[in-house]
PDB file of N, CA and C in Angstrom:
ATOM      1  N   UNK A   1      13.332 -10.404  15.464  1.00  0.00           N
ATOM      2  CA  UNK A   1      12.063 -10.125  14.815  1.00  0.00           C
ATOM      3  C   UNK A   1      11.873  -8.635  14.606  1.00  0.00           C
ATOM      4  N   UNK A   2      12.309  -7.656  15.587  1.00  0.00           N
ATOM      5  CA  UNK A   2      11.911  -6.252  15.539  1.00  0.00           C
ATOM      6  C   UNK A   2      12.850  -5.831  14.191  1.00  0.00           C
ATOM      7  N   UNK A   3      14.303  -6.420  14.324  1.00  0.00           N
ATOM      8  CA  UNK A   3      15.016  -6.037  13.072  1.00  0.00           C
ATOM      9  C   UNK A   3      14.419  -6.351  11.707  1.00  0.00           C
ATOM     10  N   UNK A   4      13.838  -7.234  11.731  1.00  0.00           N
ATOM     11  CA  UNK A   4      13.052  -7.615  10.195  1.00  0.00           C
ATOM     12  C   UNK A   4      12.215  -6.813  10.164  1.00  0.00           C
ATOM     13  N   UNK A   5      11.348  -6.308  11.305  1.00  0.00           N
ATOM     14  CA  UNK A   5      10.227  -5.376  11.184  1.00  0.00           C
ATOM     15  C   UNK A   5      10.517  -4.341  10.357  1.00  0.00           C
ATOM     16  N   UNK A   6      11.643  -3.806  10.881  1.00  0.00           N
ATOM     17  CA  UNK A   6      12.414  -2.652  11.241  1.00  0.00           C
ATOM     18  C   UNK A   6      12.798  -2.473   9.623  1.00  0.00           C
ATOM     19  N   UNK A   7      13.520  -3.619   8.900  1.00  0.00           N
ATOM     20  CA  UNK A   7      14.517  -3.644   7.726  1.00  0.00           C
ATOM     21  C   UNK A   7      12.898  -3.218   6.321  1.00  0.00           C
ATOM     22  N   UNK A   8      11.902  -4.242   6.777  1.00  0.00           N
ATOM     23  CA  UNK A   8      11.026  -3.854   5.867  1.00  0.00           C
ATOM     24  C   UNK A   8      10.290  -2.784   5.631  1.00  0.00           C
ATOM     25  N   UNK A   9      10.172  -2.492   6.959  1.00  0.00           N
ATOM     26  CA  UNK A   9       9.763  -1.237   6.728  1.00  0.00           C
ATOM     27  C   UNK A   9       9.810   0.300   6.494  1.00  0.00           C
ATOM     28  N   UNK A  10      11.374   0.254   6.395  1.00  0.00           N
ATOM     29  CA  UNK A  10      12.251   1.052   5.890  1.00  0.00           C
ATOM     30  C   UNK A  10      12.129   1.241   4.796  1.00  0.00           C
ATOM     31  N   UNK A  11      12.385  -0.369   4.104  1.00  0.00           N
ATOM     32  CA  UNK A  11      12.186  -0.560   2.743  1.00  0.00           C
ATOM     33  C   UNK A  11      10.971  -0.102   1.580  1.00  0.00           C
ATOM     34  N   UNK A  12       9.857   0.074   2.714  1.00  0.00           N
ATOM     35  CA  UNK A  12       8.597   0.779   1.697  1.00  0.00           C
ATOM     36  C   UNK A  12       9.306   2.227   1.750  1.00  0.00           C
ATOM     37  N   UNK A  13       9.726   2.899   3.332  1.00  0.00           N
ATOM     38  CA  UNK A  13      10.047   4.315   3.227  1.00  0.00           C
ATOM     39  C   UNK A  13      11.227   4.681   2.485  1.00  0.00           C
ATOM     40  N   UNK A  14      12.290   4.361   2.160  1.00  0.00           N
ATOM     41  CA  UNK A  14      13.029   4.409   1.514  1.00  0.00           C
ATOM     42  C   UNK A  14      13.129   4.186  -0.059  1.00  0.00           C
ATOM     43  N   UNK A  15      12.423   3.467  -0.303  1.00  0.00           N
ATOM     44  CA  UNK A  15      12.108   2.828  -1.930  1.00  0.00           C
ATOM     45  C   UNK A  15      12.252   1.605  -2.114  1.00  0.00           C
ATOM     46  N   UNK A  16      11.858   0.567  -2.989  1.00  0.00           N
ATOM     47  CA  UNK A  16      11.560  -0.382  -3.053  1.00  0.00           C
ATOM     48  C   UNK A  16      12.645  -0.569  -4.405  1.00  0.00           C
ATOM     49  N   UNK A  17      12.138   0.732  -5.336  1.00  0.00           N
ATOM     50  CA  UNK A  17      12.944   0.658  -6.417  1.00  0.00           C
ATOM     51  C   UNK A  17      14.029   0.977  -6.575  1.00  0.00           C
ATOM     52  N   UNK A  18      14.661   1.695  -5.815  1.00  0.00           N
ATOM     53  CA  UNK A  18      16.225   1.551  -5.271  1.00  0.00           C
ATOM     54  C   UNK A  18      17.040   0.838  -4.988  1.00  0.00           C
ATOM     55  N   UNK A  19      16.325  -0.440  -4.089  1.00  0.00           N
ATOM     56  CA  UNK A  19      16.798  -1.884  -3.642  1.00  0.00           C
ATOM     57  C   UNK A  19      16.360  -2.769  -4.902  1.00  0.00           C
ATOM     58  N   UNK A  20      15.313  -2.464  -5.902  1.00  0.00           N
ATOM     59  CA  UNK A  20      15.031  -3.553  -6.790  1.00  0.00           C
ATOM     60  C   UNK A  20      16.365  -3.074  -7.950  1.00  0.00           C
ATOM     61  N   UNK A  21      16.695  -1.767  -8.301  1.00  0.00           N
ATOM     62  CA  UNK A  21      17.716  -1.001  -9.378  1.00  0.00           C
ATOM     63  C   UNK A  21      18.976  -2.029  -8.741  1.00  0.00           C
ATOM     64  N   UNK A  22      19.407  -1.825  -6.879  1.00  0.00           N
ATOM     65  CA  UNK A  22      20.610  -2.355  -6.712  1.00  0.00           C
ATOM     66  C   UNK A  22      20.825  -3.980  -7.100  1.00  0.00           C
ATOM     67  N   UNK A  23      19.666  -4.845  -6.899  1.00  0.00           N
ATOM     68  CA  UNK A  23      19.481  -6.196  -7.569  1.00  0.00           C
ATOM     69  C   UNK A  23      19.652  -6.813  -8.605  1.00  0.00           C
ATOM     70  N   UNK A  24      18.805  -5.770  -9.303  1.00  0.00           N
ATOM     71  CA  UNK A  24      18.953  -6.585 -10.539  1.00  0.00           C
ATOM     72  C   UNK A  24      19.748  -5.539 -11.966  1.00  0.00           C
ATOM     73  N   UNK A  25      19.593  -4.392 -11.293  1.00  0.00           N
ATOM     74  CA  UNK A  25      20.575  -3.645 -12.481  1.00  0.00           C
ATOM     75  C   UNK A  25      19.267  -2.901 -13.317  1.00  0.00           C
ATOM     76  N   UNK A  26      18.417  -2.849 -13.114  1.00  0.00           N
ATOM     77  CA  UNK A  26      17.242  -2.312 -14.007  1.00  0.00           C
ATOM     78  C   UNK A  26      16.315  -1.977 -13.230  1.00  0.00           C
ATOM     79  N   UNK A  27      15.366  -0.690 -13.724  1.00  0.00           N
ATOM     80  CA  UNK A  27      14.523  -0.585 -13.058  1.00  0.00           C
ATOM     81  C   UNK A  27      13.416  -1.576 -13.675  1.00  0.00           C
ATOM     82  N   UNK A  28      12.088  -1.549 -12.657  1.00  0.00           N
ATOM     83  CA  UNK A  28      10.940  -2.281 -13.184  1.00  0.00           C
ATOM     84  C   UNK A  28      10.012  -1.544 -13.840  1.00  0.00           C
ATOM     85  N   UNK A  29       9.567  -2.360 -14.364  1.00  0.00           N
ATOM     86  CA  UNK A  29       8.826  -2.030 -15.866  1.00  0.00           C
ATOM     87  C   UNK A  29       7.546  -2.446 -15.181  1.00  0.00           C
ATOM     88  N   UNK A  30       6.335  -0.991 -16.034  1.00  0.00           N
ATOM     89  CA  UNK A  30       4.969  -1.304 -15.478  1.00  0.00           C
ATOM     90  C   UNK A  30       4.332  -3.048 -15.714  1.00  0.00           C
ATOM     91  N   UNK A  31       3.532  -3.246 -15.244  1.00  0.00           N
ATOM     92  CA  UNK A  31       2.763  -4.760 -15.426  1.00  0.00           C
ATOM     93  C   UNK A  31       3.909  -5.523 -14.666  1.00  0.00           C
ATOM     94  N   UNK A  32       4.919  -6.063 -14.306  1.00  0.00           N
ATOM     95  CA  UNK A  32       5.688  -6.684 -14.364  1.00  0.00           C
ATOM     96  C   UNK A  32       5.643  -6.765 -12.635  1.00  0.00           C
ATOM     97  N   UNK A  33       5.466  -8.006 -12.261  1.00  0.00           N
ATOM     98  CA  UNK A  33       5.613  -8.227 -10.672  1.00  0.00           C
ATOM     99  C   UNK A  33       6.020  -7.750  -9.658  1.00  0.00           C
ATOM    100  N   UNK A  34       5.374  -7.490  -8.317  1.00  0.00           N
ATOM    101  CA  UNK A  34       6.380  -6.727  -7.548  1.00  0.00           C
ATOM    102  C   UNK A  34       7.276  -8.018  -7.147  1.00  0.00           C
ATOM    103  N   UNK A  35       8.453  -6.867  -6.587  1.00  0.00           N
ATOM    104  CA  UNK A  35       9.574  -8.036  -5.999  1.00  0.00           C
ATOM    105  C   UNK A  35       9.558  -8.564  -4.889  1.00  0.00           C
ATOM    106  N   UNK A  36      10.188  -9.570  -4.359  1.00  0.00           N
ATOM    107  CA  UNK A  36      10.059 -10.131  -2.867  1.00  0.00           C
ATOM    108  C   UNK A  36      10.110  -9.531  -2.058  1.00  0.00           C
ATOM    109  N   UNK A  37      11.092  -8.580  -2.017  1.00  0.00           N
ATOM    110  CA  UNK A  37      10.668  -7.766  -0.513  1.00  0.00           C
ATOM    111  C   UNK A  37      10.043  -6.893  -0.442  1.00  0.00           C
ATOM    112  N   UNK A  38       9.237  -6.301  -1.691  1.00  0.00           N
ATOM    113  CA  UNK A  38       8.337  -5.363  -1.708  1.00  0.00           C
ATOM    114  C   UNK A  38       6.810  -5.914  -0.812  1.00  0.00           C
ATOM    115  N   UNK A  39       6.792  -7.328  -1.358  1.00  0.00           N
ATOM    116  CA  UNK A  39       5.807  -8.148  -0.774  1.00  0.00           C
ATOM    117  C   UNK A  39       5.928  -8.608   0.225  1.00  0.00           C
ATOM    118  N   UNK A  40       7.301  -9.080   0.952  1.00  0.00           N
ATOM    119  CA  UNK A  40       7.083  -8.993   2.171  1.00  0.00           C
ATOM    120  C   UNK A  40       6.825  -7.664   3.174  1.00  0.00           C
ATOM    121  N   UNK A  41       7.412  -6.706   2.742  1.00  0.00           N
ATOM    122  CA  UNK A  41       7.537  -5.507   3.503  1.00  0.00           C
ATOM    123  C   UNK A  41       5.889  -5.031   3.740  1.00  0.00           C
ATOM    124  N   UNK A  42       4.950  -4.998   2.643  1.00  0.00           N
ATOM    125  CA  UNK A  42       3.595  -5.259   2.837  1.00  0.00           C
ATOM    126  C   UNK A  42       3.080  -6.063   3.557  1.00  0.00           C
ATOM    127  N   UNK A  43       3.235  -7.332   3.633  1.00  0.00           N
ATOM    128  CA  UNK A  43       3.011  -8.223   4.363  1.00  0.00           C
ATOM    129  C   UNK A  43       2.870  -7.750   5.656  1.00  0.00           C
ATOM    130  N   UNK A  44       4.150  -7.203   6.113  1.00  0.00           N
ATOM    131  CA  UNK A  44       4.490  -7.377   7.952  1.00  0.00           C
ATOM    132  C   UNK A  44       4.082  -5.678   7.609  1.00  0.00           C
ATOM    133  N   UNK A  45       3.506  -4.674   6.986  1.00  0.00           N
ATOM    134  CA  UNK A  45       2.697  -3.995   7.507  1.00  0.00           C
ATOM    135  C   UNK A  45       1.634  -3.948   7.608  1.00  0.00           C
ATOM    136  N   UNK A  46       1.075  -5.203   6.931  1.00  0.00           N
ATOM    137  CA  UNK A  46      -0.840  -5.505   7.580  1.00  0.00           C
ATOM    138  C   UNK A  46      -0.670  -6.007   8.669  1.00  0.00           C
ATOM    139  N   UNK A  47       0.377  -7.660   8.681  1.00  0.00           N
ATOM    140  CA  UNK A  47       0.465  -7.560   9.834  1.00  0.00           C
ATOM    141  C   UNK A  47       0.872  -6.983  11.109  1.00  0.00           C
ATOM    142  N   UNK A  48       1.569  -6.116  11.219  1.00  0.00           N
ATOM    143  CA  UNK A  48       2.062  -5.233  12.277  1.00  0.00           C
ATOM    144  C   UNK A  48       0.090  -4.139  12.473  1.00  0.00           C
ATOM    145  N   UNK A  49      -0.330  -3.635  11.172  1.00  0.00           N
ATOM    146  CA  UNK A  49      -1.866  -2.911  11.229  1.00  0.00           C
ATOM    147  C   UNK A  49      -2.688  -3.866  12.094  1.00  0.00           C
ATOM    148  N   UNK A  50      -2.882  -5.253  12.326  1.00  0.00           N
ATOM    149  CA  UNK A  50      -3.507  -5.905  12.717  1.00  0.00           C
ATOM    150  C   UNK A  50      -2.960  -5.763  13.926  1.00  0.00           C
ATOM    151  N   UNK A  51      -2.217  -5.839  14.263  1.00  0.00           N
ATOM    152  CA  UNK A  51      -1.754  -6.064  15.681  1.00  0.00           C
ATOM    153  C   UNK A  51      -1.876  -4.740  16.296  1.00  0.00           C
ATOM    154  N   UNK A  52      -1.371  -3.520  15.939  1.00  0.00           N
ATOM    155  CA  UNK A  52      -1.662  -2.178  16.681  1.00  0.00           C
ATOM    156  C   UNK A  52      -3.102  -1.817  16.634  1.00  0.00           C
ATOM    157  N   UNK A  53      -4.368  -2.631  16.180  1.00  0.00           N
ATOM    158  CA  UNK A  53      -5.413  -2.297  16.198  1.00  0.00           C
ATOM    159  C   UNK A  53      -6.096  -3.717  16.844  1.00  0.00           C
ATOM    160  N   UNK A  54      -5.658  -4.363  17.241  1.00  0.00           N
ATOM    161  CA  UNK A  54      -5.793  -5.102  18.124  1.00  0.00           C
ATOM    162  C   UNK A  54      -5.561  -4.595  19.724  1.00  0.00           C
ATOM    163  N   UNK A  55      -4.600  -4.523  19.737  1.00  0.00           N
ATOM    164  CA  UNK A  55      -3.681  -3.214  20.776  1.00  0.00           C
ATOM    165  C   UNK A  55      -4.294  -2.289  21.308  1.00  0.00           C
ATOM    166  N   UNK A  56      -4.925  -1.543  19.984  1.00  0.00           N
ATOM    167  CA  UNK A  56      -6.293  -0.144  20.141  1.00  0.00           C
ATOM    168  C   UNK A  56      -7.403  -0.473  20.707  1.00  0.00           C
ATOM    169  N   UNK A  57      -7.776  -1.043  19.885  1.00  0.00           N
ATOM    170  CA  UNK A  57      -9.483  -2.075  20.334  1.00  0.00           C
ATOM    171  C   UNK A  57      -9.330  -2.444  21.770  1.00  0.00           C
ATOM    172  N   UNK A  58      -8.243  -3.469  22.229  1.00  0.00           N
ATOM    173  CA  UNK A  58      -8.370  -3.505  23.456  1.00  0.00           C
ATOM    174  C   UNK A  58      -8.545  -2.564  24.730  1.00  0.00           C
ATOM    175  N   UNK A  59      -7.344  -1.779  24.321  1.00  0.00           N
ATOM    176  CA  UNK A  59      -7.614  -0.350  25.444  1.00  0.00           C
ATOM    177  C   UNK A  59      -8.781   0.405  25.584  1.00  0.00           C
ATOM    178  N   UNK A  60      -9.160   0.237  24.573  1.00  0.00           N
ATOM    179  CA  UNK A  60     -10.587   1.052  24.249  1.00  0.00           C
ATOM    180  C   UNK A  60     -11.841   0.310  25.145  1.00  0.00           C
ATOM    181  N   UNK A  61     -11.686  -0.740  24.884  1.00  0.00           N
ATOM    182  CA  UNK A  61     -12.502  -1.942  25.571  1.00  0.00           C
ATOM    183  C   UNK A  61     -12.720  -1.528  26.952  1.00  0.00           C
ATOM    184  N   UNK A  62     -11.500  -1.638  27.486  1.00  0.00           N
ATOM    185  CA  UNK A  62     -11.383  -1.384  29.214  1.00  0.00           C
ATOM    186  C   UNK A  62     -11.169  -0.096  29.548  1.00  0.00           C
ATOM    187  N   UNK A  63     -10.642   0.958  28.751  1.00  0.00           N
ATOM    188  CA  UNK A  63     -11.315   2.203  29.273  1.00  0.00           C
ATOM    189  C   UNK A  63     -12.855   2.388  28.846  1.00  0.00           C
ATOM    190  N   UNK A  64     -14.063   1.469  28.201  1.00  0.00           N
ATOM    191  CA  UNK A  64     -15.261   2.212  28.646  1.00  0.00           C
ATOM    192  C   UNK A  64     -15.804   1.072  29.166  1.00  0.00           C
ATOM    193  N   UNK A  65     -15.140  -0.044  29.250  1.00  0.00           N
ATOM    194  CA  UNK A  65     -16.442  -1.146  30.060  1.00  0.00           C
ATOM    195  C   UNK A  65     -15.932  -1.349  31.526  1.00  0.00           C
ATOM    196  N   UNK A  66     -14.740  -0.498  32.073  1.00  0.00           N
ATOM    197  CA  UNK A  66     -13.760  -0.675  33.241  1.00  0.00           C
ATOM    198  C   UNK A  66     -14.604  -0.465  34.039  1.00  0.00           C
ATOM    199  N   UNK A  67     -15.425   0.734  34.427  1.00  0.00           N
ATOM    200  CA  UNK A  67     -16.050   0.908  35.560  1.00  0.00           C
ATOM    201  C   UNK A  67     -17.646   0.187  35.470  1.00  0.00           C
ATOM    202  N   UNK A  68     -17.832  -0.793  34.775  1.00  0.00           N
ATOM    203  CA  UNK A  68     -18.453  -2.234  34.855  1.00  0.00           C
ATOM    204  C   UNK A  68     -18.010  -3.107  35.601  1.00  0.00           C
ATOM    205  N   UNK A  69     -16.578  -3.146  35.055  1.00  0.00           N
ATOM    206  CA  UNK A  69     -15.825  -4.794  35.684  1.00  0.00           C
ATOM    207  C   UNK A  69     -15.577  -4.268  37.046  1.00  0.00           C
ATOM    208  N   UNK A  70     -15.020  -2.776  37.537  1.00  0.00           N
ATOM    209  CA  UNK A  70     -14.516  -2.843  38.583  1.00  0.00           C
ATOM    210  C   UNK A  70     -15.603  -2.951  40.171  1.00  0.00           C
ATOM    211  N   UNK A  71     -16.696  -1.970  39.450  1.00  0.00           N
ATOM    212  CA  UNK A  71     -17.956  -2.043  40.671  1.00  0.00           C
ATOM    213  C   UNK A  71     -19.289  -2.650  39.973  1.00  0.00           C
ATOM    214  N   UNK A  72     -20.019  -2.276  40.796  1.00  0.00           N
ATOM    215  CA  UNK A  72     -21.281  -3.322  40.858  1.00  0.00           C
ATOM    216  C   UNK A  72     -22.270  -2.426  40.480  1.00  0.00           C
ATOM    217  N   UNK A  73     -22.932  -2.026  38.973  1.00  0.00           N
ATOM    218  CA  UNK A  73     -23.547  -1.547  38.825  1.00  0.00           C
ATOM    219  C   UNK A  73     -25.192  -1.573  38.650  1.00  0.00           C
ATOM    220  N   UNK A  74     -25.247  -1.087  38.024  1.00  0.00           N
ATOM    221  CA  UNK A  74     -27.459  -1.320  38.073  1.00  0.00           C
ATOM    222  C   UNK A  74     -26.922  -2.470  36.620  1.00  0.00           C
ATOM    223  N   UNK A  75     -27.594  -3.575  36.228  1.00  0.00           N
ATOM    224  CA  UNK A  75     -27.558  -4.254  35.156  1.00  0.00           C
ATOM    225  C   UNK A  75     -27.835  -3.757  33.686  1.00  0.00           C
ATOM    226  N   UNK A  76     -28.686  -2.604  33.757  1.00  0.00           N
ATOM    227  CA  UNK A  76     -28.893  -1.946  32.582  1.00  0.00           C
ATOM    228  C   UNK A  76     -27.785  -0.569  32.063  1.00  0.00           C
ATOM    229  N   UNK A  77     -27.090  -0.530  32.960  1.00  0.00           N
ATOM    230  CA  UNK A  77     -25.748   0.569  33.275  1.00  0.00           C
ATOM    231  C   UNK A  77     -24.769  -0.222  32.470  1.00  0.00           C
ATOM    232  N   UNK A  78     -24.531  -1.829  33.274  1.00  0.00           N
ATOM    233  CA  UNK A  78     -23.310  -2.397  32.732  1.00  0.00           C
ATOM    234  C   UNK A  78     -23.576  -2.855  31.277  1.00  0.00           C
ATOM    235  N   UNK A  79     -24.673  -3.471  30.533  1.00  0.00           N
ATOM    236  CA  UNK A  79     -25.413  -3.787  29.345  1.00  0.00           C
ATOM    237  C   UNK A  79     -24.696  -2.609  28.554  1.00  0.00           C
ATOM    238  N   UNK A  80     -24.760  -1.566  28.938  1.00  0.00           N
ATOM    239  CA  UNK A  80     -24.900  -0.591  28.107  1.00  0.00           C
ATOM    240  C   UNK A  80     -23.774   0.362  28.170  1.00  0.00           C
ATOM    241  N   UNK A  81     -23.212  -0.115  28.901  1.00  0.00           N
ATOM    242  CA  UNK A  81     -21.489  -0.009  28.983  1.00  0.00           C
ATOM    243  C   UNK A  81     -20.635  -1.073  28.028  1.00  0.00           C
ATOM    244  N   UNK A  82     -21.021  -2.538  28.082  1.00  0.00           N
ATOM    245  CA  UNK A  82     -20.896  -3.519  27.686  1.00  0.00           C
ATOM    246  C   UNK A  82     -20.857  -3.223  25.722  1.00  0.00           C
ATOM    247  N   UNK A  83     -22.462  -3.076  25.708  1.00  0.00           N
ATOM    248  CA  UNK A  83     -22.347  -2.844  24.437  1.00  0.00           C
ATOM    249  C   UNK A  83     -21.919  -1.801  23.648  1.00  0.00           C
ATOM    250  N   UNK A  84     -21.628  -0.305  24.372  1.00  0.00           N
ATOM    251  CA  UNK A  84     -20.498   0.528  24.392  1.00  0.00           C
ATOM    252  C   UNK A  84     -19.377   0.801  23.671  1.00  0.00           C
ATOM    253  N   UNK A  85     -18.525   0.145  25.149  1.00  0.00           N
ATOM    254  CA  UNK A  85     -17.240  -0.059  24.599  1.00  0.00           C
ATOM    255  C   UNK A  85     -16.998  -1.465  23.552  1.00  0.00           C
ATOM    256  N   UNK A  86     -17.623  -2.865  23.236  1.00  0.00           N
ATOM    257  CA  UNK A  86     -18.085  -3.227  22.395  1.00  0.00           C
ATOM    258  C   UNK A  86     -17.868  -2.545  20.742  1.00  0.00           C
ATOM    259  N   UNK A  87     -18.954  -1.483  21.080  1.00  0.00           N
ATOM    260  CA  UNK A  87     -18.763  -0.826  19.529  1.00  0.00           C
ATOM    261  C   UNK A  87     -17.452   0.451  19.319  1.00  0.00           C
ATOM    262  N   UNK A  88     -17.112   0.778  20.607  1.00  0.00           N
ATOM    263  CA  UNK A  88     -16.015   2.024  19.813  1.00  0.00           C
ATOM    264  C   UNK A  88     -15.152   0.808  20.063  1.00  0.00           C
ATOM    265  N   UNK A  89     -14.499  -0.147  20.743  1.00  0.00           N
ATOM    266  CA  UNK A  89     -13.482  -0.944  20.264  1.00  0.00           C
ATOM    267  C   UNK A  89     -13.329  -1.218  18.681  1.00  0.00           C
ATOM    268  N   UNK A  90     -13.902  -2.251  18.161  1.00  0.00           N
ATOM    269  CA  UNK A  90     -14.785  -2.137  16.931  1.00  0.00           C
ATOM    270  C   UNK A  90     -14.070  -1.079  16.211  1.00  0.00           C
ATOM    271  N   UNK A  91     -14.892   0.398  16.020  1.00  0.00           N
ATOM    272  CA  UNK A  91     -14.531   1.211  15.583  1.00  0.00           C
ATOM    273  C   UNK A  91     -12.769   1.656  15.561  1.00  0.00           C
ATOM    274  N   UNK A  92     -12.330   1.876  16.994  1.00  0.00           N
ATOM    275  CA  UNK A  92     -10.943   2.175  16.793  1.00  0.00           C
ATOM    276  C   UNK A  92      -9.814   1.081  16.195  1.00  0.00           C
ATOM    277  N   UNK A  93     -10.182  -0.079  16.169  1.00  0.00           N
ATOM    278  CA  UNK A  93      -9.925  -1.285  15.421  1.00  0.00           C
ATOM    279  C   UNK A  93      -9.745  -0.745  13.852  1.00  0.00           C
ATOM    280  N   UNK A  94     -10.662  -0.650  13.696  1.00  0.00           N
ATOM    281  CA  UNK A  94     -10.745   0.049  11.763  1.00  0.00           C
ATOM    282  C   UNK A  94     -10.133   1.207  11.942  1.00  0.00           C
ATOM    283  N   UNK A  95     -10.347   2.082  12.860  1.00  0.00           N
ATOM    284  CA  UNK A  95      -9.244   3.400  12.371  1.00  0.00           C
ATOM    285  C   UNK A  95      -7.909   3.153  12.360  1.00  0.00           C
ATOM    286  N   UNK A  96      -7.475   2.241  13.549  1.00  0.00           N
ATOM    287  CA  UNK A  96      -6.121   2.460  13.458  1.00  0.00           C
ATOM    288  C   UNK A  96      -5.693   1.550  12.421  1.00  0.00           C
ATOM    289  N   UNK A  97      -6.121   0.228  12.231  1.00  0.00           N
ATOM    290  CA  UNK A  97      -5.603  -0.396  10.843  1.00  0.00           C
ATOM    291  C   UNK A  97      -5.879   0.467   9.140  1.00  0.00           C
ATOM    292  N   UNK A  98      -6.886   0.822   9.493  1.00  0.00           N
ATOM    293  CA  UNK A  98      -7.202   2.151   8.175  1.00  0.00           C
ATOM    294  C   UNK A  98      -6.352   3.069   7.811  1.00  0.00           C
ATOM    295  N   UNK A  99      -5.907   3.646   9.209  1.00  0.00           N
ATOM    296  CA  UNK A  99      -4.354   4.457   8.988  1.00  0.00           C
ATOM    297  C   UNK A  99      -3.667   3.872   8.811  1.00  0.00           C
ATOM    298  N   UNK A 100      -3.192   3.265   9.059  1.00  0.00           N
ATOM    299  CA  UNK A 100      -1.767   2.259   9.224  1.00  0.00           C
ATOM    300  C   UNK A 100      -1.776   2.090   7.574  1.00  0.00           C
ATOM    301  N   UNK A 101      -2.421   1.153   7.507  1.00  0.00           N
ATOM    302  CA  UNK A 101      -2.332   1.053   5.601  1.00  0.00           C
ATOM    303  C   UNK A 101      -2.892   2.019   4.804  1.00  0.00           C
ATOM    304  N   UNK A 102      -3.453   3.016   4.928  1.00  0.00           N
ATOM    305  CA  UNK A 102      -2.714   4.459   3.766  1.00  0.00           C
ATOM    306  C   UNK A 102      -2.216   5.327   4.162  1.00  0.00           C
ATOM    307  N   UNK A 103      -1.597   5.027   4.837  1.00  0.00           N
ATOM    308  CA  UNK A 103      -0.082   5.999   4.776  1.00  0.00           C
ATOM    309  C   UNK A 103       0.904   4.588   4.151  1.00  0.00           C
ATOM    310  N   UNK A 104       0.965   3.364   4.307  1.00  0.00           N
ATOM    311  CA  UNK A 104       1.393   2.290   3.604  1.00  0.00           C
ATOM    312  C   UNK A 104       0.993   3.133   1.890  1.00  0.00           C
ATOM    313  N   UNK A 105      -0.145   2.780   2.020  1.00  0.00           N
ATOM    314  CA  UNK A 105      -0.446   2.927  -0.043  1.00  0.00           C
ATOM    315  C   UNK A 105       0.330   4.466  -0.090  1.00  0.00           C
ATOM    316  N   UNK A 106      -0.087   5.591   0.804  1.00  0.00           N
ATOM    317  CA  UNK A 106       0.940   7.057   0.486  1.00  0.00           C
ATOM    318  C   UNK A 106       2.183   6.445   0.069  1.00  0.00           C
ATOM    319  N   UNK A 107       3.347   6.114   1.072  1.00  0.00           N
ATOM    320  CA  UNK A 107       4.466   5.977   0.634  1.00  0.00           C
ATOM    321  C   UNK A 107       4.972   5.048  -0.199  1.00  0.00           C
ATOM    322  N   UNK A 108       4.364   4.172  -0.945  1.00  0.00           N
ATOM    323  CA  UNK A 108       4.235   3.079  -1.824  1.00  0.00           C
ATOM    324  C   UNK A 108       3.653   4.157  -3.079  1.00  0.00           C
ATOM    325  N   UNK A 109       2.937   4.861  -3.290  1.00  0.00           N
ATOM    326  CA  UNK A 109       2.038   5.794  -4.670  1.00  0.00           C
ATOM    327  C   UNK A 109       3.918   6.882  -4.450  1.00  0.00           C
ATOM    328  N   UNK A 110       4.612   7.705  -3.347  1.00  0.00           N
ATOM    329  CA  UNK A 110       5.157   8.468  -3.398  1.00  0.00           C
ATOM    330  C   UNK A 110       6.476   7.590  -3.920  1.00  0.00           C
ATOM    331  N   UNK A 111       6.780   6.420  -3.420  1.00  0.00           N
ATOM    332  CA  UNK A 111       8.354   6.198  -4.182  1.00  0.00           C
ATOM    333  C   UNK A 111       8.056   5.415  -5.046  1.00  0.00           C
ATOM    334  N   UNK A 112       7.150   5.302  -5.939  1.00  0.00           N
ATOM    335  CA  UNK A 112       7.121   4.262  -7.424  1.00  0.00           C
ATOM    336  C   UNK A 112       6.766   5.851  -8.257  1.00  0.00           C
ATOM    337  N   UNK A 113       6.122   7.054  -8.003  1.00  0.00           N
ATOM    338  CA  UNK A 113       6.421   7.950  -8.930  1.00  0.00           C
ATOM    339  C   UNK A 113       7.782   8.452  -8.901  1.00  0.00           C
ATOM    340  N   UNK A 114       8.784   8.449  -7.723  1.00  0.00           N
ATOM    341  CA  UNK A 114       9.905   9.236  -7.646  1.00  0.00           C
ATOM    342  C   UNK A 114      10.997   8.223  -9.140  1.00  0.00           C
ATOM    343  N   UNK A 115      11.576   9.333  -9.311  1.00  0.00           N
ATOM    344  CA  UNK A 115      12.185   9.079 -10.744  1.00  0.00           C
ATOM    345  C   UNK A 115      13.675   8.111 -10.672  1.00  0.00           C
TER     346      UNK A 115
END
């Protein structure tokens, strides 16, 4: 599985249209479909974005609601710890999938202008 990760996602950094030129003998022409592994290689980088911001969110979670779970606080302490880490989870959730896919659209805009 890491090798497929690995192969596609090369494939956005490297060019898409390099591997589509070695295929089919032509480059692609505007309007005209992307190719299969262009679409998968997208694919497994939302999904891989979903998962490292899943990943994020969590840590985030238990570094600010940790010293909730671990001792016994006043109830309006843990509430508000609770709803807390709650929202920057949340938040680092969207940043790190936010990054993740544009620097995706960067190197996808940088090798469909390269000549």
């Amino acid at each position: 599985m890491a090798l497929w990760i690995q192969r596609h996602r090369a494939l956005v950094r490297e060019g898409w249209q390099d591997t589509y030129m070695s295929q089919t003998g032509r480059r692609q022409q505007e309007g005209q479909p992307r190719p299969q592994a262009l679409r998968d290689a997208i694919t497994v980088e939302i999904i891989y974005s979903v998962f490292a911001g899943a990943f994020v969110a969590a840590l985030i979670y238990f570094l600010v609601a940790g010293p909730a779970l671990l001792w016994s606080l006043g109830s309006r302490i843990e509430t508000a710890l609770f709803i807390s880490a709650a929202t920057a989870s949340a938040l680092g959730f969207t940043i790190q999938v936010s990054y993740i896919l544009l620097k995706l659209r960067t190197a996808l805009k940088e090798r469909s202008e390269r000549p």
